[in-house]
PDB file of N, CA and C in Angstrom:
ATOM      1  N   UNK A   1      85.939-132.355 271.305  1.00  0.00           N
ATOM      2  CA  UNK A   1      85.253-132.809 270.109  1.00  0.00           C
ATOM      3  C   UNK A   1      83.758-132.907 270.400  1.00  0.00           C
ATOM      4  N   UNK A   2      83.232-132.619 269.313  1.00  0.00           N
ATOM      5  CA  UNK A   2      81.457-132.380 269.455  1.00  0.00           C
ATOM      6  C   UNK A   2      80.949-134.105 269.275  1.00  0.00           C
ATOM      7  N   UNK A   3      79.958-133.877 270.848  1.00  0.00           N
ATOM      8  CA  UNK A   3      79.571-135.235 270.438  1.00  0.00           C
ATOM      9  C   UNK A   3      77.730-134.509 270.098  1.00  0.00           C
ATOM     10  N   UNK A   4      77.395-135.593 269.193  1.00  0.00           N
ATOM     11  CA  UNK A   4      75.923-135.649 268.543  1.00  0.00           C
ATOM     12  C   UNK A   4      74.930-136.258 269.748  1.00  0.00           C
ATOM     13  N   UNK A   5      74.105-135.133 270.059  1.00  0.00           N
ATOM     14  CA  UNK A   5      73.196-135.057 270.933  1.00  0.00           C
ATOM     15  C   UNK A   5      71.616-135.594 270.001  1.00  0.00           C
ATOM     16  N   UNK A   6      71.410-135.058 268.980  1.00  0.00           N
ATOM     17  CA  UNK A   6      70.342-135.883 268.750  1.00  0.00           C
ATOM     18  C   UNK A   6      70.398-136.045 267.013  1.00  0.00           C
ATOM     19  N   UNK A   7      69.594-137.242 266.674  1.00  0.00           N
ATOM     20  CA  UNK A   7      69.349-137.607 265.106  1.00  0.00           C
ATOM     21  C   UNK A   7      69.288-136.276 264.418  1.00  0.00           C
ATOM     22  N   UNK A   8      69.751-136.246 263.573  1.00  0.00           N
ATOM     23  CA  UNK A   8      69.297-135.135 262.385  1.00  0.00           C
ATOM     24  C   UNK A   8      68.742-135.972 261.722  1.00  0.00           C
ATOM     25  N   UNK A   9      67.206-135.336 260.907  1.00  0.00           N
ATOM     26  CA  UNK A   9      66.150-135.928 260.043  1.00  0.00           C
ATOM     27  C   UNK A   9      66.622-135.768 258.848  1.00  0.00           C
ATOM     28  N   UNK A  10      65.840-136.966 258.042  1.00  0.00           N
ATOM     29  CA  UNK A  10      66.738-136.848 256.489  1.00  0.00           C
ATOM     30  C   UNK A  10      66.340-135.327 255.543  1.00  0.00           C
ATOM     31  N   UNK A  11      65.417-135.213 256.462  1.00  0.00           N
ATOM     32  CA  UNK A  11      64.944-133.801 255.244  1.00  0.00           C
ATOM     33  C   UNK A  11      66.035-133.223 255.721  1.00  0.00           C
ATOM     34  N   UNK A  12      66.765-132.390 256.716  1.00  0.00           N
ATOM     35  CA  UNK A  12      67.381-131.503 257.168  1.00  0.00           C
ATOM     36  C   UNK A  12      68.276-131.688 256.534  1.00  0.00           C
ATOM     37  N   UNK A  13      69.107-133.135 256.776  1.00  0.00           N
ATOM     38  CA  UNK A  13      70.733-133.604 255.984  1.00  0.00           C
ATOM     39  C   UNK A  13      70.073-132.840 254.424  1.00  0.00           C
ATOM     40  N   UNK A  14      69.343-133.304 253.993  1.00  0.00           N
ATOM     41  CA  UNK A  14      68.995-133.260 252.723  1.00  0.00           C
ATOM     42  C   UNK A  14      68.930-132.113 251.805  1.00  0.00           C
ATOM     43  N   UNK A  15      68.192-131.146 252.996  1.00  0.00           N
ATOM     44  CA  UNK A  15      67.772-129.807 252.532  1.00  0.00           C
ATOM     45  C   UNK A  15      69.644-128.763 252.747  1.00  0.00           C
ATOM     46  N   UNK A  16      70.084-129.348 253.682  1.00  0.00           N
ATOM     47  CA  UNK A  16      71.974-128.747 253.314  1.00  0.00           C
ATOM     48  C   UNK A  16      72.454-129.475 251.961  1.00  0.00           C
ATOM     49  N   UNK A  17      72.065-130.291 251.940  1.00  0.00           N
ATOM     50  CA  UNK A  17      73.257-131.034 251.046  1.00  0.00           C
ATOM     51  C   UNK A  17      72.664-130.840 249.597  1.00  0.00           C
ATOM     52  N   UNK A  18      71.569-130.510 249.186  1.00  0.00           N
ATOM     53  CA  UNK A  18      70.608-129.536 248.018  1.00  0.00           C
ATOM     54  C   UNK A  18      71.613-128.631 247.309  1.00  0.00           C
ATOM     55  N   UNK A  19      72.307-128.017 247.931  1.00  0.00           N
ATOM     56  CA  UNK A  19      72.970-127.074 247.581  1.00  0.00           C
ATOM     57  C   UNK A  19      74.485-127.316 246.754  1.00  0.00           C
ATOM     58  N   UNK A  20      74.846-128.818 247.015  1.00  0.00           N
ATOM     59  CA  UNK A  20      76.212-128.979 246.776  1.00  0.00           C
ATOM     60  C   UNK A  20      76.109-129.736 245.672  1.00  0.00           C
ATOM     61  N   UNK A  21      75.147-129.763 244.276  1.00  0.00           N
ATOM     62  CA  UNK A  21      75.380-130.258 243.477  1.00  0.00           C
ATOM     63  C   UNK A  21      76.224-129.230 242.114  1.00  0.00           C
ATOM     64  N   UNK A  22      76.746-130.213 241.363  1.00  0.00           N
ATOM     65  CA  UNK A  22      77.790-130.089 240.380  1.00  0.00           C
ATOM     66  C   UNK A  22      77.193-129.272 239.626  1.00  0.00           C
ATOM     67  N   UNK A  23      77.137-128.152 238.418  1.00  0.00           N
ATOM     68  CA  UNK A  23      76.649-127.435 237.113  1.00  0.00           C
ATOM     69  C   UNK A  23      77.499-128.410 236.346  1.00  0.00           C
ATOM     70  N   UNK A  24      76.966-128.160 235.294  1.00  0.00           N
ATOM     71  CA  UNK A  24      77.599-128.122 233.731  1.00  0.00           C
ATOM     72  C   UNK A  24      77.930-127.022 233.313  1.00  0.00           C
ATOM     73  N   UNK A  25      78.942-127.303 232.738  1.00  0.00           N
ATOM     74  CA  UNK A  25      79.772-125.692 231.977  1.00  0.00           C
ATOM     75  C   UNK A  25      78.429-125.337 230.990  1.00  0.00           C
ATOM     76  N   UNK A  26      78.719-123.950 230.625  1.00  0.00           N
ATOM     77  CA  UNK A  26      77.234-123.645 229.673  1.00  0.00           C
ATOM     78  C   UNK A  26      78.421-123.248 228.511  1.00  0.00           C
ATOM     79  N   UNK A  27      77.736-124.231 227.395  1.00  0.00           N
ATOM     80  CA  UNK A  27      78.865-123.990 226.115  1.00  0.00           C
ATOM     81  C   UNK A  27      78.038-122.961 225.116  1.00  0.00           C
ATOM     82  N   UNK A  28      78.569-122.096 224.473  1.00  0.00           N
ATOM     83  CA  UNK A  28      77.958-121.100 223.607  1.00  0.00           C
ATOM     84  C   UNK A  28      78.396-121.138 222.533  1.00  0.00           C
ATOM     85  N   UNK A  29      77.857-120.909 220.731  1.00  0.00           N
ATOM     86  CA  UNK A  29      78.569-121.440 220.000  1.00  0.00           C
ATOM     87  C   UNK A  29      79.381-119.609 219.366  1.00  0.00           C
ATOM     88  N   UNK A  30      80.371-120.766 218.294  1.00  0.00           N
ATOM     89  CA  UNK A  30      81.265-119.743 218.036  1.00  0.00           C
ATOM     90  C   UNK A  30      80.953-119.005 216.631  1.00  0.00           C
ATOM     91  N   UNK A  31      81.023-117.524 216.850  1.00  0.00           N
ATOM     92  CA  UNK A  31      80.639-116.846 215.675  1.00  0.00           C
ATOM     93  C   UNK A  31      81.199-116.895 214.747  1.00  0.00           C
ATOM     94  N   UNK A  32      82.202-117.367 214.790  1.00  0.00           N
ATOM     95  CA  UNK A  32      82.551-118.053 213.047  1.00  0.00           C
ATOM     96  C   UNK A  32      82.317-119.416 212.323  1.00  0.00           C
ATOM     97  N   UNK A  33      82.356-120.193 213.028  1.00  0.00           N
ATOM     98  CA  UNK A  33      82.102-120.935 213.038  1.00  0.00           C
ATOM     99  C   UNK A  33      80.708-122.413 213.168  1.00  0.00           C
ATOM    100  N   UNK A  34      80.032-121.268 214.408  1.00  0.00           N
ATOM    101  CA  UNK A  34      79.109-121.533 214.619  1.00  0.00           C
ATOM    102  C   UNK A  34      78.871-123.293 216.113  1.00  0.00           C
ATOM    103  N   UNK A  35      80.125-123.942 215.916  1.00  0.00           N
ATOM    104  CA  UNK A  35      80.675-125.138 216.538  1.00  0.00           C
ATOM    105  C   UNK A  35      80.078-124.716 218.098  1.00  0.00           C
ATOM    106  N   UNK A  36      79.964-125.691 219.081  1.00  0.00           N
ATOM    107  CA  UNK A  36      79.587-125.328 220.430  1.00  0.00           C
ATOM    108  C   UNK A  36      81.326-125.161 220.640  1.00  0.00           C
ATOM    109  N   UNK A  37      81.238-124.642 222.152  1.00  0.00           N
ATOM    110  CA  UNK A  37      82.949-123.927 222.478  1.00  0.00           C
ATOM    111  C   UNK A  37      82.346-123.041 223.965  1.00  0.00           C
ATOM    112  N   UNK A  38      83.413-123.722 224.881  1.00  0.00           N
ATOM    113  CA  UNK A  38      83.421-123.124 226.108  1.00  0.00           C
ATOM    114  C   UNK A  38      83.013-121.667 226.208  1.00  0.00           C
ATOM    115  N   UNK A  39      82.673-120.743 227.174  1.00  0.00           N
ATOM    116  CA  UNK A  39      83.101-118.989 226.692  1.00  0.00           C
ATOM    117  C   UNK A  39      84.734-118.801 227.291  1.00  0.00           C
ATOM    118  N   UNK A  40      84.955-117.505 226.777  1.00  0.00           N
ATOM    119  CA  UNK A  40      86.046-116.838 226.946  1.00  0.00           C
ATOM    120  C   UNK A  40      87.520-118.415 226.903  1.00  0.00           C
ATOM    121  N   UNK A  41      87.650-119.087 225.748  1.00  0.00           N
ATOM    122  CA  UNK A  41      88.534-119.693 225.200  1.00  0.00           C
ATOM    123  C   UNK A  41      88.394-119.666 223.680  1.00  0.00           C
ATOM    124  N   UNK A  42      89.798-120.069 223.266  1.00  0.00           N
ATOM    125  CA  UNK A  42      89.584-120.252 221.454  1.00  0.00           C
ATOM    126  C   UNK A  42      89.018-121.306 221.321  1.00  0.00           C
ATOM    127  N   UNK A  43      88.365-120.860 220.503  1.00  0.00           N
ATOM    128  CA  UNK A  43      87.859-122.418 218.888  1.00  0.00           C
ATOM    129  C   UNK A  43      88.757-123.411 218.747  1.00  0.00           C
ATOM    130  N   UNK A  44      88.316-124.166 219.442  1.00  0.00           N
ATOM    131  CA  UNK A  44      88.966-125.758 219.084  1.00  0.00           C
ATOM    132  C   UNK A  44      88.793-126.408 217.405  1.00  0.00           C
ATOM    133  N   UNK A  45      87.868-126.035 216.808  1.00  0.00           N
ATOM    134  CA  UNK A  45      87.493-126.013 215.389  1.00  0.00           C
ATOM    135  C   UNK A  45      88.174-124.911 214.610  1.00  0.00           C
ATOM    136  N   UNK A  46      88.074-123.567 214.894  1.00  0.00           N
ATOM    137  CA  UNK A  46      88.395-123.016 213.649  1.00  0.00           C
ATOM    138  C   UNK A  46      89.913-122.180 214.201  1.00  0.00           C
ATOM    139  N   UNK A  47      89.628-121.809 215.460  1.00  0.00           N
ATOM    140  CA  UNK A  47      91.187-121.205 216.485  1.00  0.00           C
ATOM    141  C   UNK A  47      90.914-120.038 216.529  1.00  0.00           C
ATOM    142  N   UNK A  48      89.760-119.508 216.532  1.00  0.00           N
ATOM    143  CA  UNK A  48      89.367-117.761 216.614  1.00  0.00           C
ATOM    144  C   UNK A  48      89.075-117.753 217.840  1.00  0.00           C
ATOM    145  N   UNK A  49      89.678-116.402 218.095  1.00  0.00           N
ATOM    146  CA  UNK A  49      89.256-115.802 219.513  1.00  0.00           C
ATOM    147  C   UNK A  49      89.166-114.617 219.843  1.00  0.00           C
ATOM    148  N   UNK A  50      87.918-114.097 219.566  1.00  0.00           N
ATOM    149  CA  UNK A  50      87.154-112.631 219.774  1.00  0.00           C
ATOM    150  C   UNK A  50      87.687-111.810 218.341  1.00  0.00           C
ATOM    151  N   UNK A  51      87.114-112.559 217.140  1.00  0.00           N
ATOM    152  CA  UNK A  51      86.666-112.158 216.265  1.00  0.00           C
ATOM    153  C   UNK A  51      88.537-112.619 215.548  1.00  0.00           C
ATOM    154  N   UNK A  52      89.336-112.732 216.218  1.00  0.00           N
ATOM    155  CA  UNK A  52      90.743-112.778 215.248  1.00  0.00           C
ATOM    156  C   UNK A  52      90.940-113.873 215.421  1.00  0.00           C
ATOM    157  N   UNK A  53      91.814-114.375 214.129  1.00  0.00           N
ATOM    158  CA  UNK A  53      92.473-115.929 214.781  1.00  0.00           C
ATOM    159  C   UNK A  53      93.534-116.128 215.396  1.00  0.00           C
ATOM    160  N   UNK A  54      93.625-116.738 216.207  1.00  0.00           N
ATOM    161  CA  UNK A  54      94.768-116.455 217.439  1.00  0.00           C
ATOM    162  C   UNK A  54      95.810-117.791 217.090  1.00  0.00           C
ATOM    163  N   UNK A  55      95.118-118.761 216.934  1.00  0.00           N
ATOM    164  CA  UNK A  55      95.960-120.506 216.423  1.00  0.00           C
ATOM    165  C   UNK A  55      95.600-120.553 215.054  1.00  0.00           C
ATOM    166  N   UNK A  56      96.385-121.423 214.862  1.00  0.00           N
ATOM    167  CA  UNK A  56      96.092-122.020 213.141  1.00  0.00           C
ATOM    168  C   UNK A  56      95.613-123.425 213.437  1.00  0.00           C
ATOM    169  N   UNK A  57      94.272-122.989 212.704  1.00  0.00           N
ATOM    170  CA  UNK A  57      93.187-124.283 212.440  1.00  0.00           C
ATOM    171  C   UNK A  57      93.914-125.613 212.552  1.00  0.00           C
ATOM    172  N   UNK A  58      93.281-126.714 213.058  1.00  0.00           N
ATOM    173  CA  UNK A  58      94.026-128.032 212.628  1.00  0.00           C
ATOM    174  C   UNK A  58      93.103-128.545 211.358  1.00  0.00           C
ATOM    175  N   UNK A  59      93.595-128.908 210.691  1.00  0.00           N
ATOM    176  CA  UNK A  59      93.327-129.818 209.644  1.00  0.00           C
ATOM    177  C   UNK A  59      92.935-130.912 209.332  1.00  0.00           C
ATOM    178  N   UNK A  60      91.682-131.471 209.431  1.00  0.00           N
ATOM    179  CA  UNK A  60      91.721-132.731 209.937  1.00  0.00           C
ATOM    180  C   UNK A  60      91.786-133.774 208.028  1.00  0.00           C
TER     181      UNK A  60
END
């Protein structure tokens, strides 16, 4: 097992660990609708998916 020979500086930890933050999904809206909506899933609003409707709308 590796033993730690000397301090690592906070920039260093810092400048690795830069890299491991989270995105946000990028939501795009839907052409029928116009509603924001994940890509490449149906319309939670209207149930279209790539121009046809695939579900039947809910009704609110």
């Amino acid at each position: 097992m590796g033993v730690q020979q000397h301090r690592q500086s906070k920039s260093r930890v810092r400048k690795r660990r830069a890299t491991q933050k989270l995105t946000a999904p990028g939501f795009i809206s839907c052409p029928q609708c116009h509603e924001p909506k994940l890509p490449h899933r149906v319309c939670p609003e209207c149930g279209y998916y790539k121009d046809k409707e695939v579900v039947a709308a809910e009704s609110k």
